[in-house]
PDB file of N, CA and C in Angstrom:
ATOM      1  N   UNK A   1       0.847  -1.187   0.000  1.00  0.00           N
ATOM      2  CA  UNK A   1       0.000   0.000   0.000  1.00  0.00           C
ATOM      3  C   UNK A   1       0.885   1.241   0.000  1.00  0.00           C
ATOM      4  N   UNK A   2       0.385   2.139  -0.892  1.00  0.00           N
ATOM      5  CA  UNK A   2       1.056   3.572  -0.805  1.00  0.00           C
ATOM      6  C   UNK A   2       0.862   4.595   0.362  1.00  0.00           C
ATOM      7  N   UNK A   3       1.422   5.442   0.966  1.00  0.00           N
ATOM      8  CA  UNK A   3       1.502   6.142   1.917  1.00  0.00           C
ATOM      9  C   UNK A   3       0.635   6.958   1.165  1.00  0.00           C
ATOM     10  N   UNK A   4       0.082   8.198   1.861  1.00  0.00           N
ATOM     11  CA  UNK A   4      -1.210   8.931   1.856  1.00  0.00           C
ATOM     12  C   UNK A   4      -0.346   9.910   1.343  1.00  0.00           C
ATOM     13  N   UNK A   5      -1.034  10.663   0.088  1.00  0.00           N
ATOM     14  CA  UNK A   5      -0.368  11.675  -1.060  1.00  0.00           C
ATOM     15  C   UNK A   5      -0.781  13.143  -0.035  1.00  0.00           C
ATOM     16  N   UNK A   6       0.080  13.549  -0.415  1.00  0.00           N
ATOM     17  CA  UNK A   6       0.013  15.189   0.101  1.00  0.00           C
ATOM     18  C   UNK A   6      -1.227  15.671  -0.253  1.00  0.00           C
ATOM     19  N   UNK A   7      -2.444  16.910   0.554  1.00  0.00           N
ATOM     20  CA  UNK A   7      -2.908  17.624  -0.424  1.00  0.00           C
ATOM     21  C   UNK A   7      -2.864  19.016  -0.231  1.00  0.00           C
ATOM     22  N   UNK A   8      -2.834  19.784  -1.301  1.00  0.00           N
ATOM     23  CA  UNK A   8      -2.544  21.397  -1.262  1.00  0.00           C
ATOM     24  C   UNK A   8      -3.548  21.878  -2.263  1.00  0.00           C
ATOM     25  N   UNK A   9      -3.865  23.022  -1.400  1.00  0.00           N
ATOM     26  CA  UNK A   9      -5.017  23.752  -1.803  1.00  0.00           C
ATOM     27  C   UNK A   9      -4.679  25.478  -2.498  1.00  0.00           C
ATOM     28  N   UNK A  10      -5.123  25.675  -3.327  1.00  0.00           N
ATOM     29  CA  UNK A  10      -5.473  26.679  -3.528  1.00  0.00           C
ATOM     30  C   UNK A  10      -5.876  28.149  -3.089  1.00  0.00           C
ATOM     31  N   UNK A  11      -5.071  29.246  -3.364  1.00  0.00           N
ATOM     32  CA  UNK A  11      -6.274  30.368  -2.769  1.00  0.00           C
ATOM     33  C   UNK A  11      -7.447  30.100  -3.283  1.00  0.00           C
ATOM     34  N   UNK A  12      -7.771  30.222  -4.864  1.00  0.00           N
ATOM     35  CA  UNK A  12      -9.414  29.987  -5.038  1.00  0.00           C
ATOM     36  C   UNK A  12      -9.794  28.557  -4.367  1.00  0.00           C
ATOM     37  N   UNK A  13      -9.541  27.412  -3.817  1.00  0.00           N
ATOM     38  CA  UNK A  13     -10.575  26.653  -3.722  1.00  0.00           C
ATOM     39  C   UNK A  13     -10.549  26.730  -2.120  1.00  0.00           C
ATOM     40  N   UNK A  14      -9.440  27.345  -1.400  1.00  0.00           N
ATOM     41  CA  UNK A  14      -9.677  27.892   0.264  1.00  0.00           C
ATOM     42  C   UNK A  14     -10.842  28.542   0.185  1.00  0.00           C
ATOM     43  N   UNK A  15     -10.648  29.561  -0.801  1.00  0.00           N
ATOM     44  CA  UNK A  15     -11.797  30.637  -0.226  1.00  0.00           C
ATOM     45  C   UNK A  15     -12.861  30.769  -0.734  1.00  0.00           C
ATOM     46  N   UNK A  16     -13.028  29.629  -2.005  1.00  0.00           N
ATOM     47  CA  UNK A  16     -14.664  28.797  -2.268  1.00  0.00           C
ATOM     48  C   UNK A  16     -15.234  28.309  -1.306  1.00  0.00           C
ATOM     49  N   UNK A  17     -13.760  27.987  -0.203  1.00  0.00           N
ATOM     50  CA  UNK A  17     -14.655  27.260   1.078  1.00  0.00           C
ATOM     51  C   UNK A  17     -15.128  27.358   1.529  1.00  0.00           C
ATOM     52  N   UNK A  18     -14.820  28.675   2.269  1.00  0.00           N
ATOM     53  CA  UNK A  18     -14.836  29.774   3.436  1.00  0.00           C
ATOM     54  C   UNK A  18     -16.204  30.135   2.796  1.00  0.00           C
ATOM     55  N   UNK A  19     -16.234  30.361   1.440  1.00  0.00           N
ATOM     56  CA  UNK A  19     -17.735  31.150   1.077  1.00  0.00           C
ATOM     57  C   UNK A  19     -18.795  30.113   0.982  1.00  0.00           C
ATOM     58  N   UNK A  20     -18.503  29.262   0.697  1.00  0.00           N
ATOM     59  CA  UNK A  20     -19.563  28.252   1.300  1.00  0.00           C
ATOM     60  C   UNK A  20     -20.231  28.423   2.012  1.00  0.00           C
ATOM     61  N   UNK A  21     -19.530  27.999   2.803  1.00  0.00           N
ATOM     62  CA  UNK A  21     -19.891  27.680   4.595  1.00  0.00           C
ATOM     63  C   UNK A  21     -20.452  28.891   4.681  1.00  0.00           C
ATOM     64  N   UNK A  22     -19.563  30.636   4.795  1.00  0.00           N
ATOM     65  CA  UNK A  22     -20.319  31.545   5.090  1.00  0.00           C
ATOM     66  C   UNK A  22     -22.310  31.758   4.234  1.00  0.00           C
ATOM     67  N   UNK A  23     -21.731  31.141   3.079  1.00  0.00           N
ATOM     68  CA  UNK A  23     -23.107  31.460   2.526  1.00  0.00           C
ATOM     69  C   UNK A  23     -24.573  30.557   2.881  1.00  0.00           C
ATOM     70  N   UNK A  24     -24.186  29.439   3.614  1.00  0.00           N
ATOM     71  CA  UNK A  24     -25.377  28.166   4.118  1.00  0.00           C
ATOM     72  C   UNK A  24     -25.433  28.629   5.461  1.00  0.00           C
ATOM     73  N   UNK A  25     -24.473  29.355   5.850  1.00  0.00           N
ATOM     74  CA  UNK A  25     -24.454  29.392   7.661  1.00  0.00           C
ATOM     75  C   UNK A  25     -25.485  30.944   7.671  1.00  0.00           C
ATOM     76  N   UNK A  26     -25.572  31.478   6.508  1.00  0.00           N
ATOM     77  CA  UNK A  26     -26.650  32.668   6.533  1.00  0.00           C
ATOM     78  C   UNK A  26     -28.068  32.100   7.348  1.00  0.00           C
ATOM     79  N   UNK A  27     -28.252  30.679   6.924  1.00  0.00           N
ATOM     80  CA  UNK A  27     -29.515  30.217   7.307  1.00  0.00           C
ATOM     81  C   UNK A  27     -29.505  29.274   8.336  1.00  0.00           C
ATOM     82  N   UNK A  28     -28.607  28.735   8.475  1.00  0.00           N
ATOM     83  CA  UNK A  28     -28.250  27.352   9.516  1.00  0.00           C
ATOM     84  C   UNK A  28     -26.402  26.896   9.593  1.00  0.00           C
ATOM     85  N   UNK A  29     -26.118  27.468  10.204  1.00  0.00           N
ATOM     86  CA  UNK A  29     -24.073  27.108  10.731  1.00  0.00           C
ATOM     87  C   UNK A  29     -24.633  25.677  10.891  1.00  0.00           C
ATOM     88  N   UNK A  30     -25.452  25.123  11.318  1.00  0.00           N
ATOM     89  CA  UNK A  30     -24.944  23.506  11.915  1.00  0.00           C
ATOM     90  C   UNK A  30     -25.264  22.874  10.822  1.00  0.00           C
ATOM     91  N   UNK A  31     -26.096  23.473   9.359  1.00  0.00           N
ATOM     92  CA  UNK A  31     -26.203  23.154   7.893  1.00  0.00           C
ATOM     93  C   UNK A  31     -24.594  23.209   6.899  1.00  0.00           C
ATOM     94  N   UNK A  32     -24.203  24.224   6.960  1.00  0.00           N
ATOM     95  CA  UNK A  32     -23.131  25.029   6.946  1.00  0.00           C
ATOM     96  C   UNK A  32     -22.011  24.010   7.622  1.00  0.00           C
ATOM     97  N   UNK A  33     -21.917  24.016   8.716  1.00  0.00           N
ATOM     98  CA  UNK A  33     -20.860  22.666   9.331  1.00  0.00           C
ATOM     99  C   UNK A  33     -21.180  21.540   8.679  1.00  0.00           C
ATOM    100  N   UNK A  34     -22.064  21.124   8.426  1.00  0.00           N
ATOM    101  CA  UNK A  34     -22.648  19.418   7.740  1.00  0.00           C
ATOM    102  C   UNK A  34     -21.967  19.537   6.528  1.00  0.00           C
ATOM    103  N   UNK A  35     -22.135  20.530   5.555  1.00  0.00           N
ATOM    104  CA  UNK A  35     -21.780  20.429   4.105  1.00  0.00           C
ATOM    105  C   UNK A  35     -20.066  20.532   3.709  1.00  0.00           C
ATOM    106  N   UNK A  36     -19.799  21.733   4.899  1.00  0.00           N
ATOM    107  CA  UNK A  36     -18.039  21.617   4.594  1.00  0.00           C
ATOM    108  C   UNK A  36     -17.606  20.382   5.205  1.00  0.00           C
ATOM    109  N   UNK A  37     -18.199  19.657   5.995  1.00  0.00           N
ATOM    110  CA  UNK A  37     -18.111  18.841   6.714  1.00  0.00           C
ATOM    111  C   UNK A  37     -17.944  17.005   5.363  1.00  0.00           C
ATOM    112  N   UNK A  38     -18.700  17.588   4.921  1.00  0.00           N
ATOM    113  CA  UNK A  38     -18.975  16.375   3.390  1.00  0.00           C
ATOM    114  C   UNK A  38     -17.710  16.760   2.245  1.00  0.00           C
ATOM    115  N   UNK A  39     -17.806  17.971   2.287  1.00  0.00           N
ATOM    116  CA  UNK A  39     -16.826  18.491   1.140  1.00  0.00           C
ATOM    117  C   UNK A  39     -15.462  18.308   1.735  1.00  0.00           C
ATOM    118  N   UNK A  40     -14.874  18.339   3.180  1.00  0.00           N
ATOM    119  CA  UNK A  40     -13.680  18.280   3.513  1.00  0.00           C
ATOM    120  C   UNK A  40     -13.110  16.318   3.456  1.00  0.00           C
ATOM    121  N   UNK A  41     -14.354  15.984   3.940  1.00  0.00           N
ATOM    122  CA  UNK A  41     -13.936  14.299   4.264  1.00  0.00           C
ATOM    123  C   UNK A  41     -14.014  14.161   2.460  1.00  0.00           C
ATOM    124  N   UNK A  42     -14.316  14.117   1.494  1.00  0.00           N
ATOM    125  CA  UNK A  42     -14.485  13.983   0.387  1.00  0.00           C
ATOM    126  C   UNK A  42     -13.123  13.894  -0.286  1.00  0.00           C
ATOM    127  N   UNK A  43     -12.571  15.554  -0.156  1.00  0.00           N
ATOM    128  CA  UNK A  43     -11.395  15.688  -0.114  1.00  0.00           C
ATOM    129  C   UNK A  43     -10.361  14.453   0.693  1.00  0.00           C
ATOM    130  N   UNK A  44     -10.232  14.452   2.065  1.00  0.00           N
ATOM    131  CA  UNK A  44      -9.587  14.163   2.465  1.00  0.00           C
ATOM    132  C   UNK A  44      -9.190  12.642   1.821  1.00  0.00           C
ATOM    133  N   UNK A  45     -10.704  11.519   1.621  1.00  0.00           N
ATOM    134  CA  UNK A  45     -10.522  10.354   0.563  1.00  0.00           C
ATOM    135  C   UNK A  45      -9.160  10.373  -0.198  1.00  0.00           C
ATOM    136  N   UNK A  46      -8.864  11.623  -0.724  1.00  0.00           N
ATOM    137  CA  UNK A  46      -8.148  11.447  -2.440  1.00  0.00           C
ATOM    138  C   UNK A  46      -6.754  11.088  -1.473  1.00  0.00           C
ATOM    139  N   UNK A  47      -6.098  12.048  -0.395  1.00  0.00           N
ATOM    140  CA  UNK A  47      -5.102  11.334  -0.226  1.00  0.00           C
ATOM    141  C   UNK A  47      -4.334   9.641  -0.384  1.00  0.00           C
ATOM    142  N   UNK A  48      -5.703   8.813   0.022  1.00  0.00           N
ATOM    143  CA  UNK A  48      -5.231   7.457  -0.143  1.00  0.00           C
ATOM    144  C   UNK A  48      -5.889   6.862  -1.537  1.00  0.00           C
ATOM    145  N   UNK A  49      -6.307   7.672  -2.228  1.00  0.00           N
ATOM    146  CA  UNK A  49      -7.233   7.129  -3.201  1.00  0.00           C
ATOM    147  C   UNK A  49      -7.550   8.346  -4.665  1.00  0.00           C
ATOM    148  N   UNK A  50      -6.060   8.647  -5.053  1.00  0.00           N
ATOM    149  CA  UNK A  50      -5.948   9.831  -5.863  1.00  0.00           C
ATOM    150  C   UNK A  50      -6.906   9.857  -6.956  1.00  0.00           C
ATOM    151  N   UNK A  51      -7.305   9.204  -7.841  1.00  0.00           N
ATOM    152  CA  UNK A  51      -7.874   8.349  -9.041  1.00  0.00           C
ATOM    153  C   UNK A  51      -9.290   8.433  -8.767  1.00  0.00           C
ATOM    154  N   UNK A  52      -9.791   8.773  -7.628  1.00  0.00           N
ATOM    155  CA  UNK A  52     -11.016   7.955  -7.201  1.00  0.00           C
ATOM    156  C   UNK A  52     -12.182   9.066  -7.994  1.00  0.00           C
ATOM    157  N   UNK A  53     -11.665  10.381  -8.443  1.00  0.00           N
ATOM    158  CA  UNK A  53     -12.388  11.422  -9.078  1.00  0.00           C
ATOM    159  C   UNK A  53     -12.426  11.449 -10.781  1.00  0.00           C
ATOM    160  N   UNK A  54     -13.310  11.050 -11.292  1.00  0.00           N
ATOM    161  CA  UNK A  54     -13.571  11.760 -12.545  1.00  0.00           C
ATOM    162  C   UNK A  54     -12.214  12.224 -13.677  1.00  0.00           C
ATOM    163  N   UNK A  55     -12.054  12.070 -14.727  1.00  0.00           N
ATOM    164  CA  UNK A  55     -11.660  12.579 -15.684  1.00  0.00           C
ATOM    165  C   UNK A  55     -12.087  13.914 -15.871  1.00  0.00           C
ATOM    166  N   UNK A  56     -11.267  14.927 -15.661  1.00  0.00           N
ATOM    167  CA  UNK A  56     -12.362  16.636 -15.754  1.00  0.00           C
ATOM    168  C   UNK A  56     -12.695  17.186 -16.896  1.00  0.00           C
ATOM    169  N   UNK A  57     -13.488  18.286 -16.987  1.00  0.00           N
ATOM    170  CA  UNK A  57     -14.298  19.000 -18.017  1.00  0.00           C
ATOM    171  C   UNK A  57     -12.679  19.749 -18.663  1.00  0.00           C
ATOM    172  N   UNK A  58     -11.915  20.349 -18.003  1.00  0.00           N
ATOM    173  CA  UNK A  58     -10.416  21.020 -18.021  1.00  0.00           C
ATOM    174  C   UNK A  58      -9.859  20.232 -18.429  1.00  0.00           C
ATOM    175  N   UNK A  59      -8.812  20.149 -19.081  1.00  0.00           N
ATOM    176  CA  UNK A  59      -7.747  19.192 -19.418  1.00  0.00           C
ATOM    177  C   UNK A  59      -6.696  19.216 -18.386  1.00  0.00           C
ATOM    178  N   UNK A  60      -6.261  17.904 -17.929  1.00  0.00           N
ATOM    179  CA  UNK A  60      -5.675  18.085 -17.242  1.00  0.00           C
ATOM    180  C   UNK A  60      -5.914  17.697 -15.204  1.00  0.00           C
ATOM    181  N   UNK A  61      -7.242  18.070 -15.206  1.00  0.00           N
ATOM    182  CA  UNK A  61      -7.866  17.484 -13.860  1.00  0.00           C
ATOM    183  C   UNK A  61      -8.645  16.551 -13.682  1.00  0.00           C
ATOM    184  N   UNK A  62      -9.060  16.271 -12.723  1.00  0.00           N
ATOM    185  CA  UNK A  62      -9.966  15.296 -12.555  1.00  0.00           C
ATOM    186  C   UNK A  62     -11.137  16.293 -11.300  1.00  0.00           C
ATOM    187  N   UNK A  63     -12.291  15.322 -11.742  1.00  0.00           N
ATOM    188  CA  UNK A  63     -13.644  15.682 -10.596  1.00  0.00           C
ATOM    189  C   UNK A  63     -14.045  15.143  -9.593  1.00  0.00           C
ATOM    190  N   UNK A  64     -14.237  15.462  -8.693  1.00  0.00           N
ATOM    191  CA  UNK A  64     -14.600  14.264  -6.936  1.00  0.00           C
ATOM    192  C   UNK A  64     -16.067  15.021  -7.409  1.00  0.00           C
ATOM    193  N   UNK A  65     -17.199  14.060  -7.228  1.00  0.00           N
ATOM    194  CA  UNK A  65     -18.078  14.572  -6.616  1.00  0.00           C
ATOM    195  C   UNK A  65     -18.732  14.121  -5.506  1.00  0.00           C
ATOM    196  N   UNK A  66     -18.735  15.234  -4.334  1.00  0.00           N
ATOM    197  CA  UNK A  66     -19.404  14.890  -3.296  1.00  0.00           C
ATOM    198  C   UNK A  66     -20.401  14.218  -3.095  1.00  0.00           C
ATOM    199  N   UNK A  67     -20.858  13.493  -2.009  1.00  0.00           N
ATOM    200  CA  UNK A  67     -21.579  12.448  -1.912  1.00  0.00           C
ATOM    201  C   UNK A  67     -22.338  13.248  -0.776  1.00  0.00           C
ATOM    202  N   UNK A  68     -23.802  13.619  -1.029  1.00  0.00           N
ATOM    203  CA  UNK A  68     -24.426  14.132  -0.011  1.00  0.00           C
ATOM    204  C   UNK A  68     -24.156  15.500  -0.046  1.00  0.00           C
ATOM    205  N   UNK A  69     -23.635  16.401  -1.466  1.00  0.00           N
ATOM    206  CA  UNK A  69     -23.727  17.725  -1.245  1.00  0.00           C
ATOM    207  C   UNK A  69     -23.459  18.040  -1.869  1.00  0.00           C
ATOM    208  N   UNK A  70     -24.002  19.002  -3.115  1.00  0.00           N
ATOM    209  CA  UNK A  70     -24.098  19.623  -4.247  1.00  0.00           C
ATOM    210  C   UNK A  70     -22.804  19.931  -4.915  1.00  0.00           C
ATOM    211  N   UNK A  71     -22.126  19.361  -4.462  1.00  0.00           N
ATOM    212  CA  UNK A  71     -20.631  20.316  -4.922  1.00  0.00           C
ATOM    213  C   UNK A  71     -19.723  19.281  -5.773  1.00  0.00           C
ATOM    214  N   UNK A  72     -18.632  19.738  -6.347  1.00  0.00           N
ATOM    215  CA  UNK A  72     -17.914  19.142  -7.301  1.00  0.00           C
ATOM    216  C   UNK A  72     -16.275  19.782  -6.804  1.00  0.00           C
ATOM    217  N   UNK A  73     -15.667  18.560  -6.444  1.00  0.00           N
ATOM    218  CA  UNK A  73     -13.941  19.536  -6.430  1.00  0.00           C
ATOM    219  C   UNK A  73     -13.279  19.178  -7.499  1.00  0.00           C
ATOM    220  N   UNK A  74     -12.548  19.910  -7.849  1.00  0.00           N
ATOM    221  CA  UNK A  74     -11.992  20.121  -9.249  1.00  0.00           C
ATOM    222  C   UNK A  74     -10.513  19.797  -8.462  1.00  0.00           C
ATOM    223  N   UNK A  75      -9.707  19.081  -8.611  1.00  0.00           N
ATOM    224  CA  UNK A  75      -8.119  18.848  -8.756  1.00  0.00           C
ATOM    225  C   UNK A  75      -7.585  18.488 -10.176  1.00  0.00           C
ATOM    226  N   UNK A  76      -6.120  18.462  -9.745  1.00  0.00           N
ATOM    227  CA  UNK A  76      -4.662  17.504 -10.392  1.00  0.00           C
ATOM    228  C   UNK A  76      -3.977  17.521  -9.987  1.00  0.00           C
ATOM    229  N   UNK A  77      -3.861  16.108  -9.955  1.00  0.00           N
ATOM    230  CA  UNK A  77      -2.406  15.176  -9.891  1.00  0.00           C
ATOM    231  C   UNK A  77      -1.347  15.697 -10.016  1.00  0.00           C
ATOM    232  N   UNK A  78       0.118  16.144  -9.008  1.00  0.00           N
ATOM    233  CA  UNK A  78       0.915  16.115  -9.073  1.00  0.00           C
ATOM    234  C   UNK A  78       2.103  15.199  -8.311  1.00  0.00           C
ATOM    235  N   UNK A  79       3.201  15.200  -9.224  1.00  0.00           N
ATOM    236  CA  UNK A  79       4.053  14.289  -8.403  1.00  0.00           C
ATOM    237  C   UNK A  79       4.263  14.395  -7.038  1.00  0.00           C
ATOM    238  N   UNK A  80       3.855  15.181  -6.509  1.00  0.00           N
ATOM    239  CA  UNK A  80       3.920  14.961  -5.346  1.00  0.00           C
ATOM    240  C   UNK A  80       2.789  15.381  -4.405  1.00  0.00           C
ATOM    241  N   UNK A  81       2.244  15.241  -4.763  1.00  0.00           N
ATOM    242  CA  UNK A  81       0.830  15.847  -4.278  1.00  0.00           C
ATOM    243  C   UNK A  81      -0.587  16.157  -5.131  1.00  0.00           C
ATOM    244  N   UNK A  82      -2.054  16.616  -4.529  1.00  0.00           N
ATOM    245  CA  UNK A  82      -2.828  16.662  -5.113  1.00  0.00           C
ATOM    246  C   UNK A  82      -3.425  18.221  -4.626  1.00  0.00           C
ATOM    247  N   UNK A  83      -3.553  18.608  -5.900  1.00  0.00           N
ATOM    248  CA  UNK A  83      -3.720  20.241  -5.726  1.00  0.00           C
ATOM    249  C   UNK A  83      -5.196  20.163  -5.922  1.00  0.00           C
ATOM    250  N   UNK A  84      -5.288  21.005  -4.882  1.00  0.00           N
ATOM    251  CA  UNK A  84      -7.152  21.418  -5.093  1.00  0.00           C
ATOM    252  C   UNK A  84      -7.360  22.713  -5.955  1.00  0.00           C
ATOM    253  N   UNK A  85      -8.078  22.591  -6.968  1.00  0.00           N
ATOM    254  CA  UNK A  85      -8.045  24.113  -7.730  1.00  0.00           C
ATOM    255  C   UNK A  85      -9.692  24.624  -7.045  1.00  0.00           C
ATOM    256  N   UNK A  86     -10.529  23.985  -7.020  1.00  0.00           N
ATOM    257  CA  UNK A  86     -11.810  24.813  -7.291  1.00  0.00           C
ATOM    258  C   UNK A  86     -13.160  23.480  -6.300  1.00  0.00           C
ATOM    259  N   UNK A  87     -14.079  24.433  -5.858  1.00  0.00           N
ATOM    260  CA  UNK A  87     -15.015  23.767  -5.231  1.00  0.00           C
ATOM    261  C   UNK A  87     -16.191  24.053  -5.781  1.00  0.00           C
ATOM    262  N   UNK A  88     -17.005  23.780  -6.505  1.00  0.00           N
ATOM    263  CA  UNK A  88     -18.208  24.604  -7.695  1.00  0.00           C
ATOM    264  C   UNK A  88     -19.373  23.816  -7.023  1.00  0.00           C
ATOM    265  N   UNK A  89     -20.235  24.585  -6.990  1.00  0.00           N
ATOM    266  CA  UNK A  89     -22.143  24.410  -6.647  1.00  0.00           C
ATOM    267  C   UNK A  89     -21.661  22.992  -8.070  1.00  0.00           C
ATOM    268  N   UNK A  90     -22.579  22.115  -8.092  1.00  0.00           N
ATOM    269  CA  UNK A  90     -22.966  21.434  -9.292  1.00  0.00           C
ATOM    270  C   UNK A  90     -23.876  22.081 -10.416  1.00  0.00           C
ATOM    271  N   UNK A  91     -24.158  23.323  -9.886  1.00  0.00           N
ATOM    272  CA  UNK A  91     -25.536  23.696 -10.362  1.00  0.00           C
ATOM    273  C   UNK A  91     -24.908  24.874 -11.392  1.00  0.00           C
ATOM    274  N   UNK A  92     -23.289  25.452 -10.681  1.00  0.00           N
ATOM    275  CA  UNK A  92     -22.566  26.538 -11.853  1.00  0.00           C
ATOM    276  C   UNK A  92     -22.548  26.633 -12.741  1.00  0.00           C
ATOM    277  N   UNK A  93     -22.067  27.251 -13.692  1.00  0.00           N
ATOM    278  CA  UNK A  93     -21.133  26.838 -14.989  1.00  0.00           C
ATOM    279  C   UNK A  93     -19.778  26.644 -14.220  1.00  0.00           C
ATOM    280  N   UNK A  94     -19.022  25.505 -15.464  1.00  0.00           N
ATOM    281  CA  UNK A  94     -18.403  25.165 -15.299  1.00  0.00           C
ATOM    282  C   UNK A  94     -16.695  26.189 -15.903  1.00  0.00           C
ATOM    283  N   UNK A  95     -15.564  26.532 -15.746  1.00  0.00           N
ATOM    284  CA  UNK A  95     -14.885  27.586 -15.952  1.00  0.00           C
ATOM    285  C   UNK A  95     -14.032  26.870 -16.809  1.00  0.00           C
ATOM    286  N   UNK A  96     -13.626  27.306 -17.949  1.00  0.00           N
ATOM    287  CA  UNK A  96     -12.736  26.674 -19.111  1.00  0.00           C
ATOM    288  C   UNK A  96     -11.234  26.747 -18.657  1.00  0.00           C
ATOM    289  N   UNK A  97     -11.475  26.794 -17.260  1.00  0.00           N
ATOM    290  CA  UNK A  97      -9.441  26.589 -17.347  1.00  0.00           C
ATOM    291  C   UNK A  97      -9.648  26.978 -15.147  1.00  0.00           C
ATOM    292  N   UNK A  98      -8.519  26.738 -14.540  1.00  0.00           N
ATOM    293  CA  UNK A  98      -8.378  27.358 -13.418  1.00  0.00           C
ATOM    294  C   UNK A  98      -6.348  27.673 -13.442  1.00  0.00           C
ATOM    295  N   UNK A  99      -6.595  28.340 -13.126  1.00  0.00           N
ATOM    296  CA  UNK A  99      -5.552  29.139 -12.151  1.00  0.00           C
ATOM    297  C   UNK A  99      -4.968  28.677 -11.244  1.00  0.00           C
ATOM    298  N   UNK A 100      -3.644  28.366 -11.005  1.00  0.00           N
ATOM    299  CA  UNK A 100      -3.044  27.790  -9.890  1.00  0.00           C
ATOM    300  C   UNK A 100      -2.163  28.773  -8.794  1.00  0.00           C
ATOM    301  N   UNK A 101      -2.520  29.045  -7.520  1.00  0.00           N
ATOM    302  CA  UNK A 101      -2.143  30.055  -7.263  1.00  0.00           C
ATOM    303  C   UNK A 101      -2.563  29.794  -5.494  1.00  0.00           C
TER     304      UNK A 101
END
């Protein structure tokens, strides 16, 4: 078995986070905790299980989609790690490229 891959995040998909949460916790924080709560363990999966997401709309990434919450994380694979680019409603458009940063 392989040791658990690094993961590194993004300014945009940190602070997709943050707006998340701030934007569900408008109506319910313990709603708001449940969903980052789905979207973080989701994430956390890929460490032991890089592959486990989608072929992406982008060239180049792949898609997790959450299980139990509207959302889609957008990564890629790097040698040494798995970069999070983007956390999107399912319901968005989807963005013809992301930014690594």
């Amino acid at each position: 078995m392989h040791p658990p891959t690094k993961i590194e995040w993004t300014t945009l998909a940190t602070a997709q986070a943050m707006e998340l949460h701030r934007y569900i916790a408008e109506d319910s924080f313990a709603s708001a905790n449940r969903q980052l709560g789905l979207v973080l363990e989701s994430i956390q999966t890929l460490s032991l299980f890089p592959r486990k997401g989608r072929v992406g709309r982008v060239s180049g990434t792949r898609e997790l989609v959450v299980t139990g919450a509207p959302y889609v994380v957008a990564y890629r694979l790097q040698s040494t790690a798995i970069q999070i680019l983007a956390i999107l409603h399912g319901a968005r458009r989807w963005p013809d490229s992301f930014t690594a940063s």
